[in-house]
Protein backbone atom coordinates (compact mmCIF):
# COMPACT_ATOMS: atom_id res chain seq x y z
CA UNK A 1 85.08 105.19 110.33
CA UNK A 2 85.88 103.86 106.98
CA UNK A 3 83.89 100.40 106.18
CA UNK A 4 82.09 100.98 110.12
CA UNK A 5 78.41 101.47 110.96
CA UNK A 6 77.68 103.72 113.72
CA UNK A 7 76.43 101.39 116.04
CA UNK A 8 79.79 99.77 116.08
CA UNK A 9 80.77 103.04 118.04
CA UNK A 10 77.62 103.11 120.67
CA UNK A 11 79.40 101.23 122.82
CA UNK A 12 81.75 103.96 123.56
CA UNK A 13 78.70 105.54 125.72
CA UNK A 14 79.07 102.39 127.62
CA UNK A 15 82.78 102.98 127.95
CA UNK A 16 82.34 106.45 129.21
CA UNK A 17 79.40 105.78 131.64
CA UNK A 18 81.58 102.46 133.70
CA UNK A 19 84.15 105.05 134.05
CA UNK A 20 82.48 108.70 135.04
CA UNK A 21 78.62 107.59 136.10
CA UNK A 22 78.04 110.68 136.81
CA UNK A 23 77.49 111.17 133.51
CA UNK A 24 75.06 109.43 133.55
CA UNK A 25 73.15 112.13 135.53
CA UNK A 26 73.58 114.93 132.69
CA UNK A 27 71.51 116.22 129.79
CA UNK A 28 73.75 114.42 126.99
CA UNK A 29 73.16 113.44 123.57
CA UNK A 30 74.80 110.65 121.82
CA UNK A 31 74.71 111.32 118.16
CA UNK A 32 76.53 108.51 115.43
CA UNK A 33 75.09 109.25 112.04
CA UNK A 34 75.40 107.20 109.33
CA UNK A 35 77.89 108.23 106.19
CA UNK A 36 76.25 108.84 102.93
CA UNK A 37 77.36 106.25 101.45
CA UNK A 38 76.66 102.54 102.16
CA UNK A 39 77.74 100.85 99.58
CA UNK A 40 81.40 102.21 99.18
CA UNK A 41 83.84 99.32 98.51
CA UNK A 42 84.18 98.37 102.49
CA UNK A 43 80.64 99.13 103.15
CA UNK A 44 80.19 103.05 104.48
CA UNK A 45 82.10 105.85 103.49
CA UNK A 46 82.19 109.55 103.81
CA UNK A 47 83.74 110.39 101.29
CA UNK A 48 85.51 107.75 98.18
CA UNK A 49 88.95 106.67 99.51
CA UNK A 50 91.62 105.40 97.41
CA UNK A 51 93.38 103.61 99.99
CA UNK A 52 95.99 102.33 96.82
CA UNK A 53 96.53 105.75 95.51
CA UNK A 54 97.46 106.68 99.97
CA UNK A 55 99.84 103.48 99.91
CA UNK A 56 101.64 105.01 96.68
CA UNK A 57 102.26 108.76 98.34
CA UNK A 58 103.25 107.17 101.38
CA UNK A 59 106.13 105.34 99.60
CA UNK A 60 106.54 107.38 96.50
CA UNK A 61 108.82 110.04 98.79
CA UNK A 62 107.51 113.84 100.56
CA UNK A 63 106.35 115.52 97.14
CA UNK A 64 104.12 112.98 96.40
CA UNK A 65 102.80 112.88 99.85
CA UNK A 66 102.75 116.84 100.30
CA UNK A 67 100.94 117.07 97.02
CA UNK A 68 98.58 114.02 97.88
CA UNK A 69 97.87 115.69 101.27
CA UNK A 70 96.71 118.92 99.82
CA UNK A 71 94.39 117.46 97.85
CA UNK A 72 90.42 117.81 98.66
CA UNK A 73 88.93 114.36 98.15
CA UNK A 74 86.15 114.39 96.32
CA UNK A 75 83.20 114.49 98.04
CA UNK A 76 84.63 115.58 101.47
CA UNK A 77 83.19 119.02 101.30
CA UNK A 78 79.63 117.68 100.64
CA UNK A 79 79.98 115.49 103.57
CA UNK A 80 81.30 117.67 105.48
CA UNK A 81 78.37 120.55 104.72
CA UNK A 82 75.94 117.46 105.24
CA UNK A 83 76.93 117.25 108.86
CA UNK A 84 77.38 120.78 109.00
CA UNK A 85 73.33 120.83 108.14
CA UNK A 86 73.00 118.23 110.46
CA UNK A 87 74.73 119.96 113.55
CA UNK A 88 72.36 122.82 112.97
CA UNK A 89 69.15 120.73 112.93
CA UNK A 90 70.26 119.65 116.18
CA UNK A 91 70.97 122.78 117.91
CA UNK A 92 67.85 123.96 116.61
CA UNK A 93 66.15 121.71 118.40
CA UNK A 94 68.25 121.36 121.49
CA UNK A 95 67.58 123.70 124.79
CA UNK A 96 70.61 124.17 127.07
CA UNK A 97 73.98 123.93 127.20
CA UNK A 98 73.82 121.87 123.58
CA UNK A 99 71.61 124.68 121.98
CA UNK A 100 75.08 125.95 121.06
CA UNK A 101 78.03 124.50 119.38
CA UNK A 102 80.09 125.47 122.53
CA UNK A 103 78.28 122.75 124.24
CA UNK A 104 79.37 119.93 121.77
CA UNK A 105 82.65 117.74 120.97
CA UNK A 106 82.37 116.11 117.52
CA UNK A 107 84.37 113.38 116.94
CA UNK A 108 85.45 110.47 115.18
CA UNK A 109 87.20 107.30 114.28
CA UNK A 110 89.75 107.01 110.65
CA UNK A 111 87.92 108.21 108.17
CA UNK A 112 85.09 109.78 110.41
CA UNK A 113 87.87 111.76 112.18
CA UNK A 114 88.76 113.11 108.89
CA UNK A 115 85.34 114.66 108.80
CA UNK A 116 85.99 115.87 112.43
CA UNK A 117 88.97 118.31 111.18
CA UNK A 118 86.72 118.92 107.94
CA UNK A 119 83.52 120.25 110.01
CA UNK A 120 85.47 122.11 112.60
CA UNK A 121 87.72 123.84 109.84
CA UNK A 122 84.53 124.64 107.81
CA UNK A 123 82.95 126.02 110.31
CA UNK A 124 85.93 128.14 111.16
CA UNK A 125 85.78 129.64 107.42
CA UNK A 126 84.65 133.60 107.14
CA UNK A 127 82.79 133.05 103.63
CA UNK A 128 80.45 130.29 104.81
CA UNK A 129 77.08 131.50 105.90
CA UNK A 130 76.81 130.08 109.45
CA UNK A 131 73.97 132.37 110.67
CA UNK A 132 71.65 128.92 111.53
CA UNK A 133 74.75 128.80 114.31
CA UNK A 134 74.27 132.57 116.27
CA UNK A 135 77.47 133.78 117.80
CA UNK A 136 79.12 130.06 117.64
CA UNK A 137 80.80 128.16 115.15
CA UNK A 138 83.20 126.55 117.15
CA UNK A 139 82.46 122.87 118.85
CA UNK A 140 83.83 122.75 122.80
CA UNK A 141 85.39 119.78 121.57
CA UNK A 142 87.11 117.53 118.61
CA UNK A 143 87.54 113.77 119.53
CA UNK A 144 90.25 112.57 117.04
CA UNK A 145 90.61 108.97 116.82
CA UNK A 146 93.12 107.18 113.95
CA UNK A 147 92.92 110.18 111.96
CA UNK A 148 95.55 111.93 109.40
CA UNK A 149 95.28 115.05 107.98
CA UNK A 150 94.47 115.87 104.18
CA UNK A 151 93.06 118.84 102.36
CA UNK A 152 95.45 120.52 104.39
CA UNK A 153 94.86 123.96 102.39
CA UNK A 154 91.60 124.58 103.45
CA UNK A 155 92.10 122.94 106.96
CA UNK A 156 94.67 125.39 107.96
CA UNK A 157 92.34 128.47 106.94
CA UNK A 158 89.19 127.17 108.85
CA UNK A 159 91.04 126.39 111.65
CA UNK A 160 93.05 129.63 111.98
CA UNK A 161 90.22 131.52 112.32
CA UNK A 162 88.96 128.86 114.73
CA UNK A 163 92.16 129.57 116.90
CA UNK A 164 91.70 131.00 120.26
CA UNK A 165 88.04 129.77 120.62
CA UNK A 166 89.10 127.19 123.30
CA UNK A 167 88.55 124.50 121.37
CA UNK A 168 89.93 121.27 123.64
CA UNK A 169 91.01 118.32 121.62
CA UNK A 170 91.48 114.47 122.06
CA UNK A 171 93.35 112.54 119.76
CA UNK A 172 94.31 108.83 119.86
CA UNK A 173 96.10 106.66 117.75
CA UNK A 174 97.22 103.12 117.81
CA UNK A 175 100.83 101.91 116.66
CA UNK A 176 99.71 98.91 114.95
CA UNK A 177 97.11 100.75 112.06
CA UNK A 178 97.47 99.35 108.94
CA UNK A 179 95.32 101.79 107.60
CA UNK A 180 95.95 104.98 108.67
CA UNK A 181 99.55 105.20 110.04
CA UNK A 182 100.55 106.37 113.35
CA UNK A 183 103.08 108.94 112.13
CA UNK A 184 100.12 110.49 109.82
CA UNK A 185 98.31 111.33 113.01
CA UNK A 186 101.47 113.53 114.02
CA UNK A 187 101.04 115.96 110.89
């Protein structure tokens, strides 16, 4: 998430485990990796967020929204390819049901839900050498948590050609997020 460390999420394992133990009993690996970037202007950040420049499209009417929404952020790609890398490092070294991406969910919280819909729609794009990936590029899963949707251009081409691969999705949002609003998470 925007301004979070991962560890601030680890308890979500905890979560999970009090409710299904017998989870506890399967091969699974808990993976929160760090943004690149510490030292944004709430601590970490995937990518540089203007959160005055969101507040302004939000009230400045549905152009300025629509174009605002279509924009790529800068930096989002490179993030996203970063975990992209990262995902198949992993599977690399992972025997299994996670040595493929059909054994994995990737999720996230605000901003790091963002990245979510930017990995799995990257993934899903034909000119992107995913060889490091075999036969699949799509996740089993997407864990959407606070999110909203931007760089909607490229979304929507990654993930139609990601449609049809059974990808199941969970996304939550609270009512009360000042940040992110809750009608955002219904675009």
């Amino acid at each position: 998430g925007y301004g979070a460390s991962p560890d601030q999420f680890t308890t979500v394992v905890d979560y999970l485990l009090q409710l299904n133990p017998d989870l506890a009993n399967k091969r699974i690996r808990w993976i929160f990796p760090f943004s690149p970037t510490q030292d944004g202007p709430v601590g970490s950040e995937w990518f540089p967020l203007d959160i005055g420049s969101w507040m302004m499209a939000f009230m400045g009417g549905e152009q300025l929204l629509a174009t605002k929404l279509r924009a790529t952020p800068t930096g989002m790609n490179e993030s996203a390819e970063k975990i992209i890398s990262l995902l198949g490092e992993l599977i690399a070294t992972t025997d299994g049901a996670g040595s493929t991406l059909a054994g994995w969910c990737i999720g996230g919280f605000s901003q790091g839900s963002m990245m979510t819909c930017s990995v799995v729609s990257r993934l899903g794009l034909p000119d992107q050498d995913r060889s490091s990936f075999g036969d699949c590029i799509s996740p089993g899963g997407m864990l959407i948590l606070s999110g909203m949707c931007m760089n909607i251009e490229e979304w929507s081409k990654g993930f139609a050609h990601q449609k049809g691969k059974g990808i199941k999705c969970l996304q939550l949002h609270g009512r009360s997020d000042m940040t992110c609003p809750f009608h955002a998470s219904g675009w």
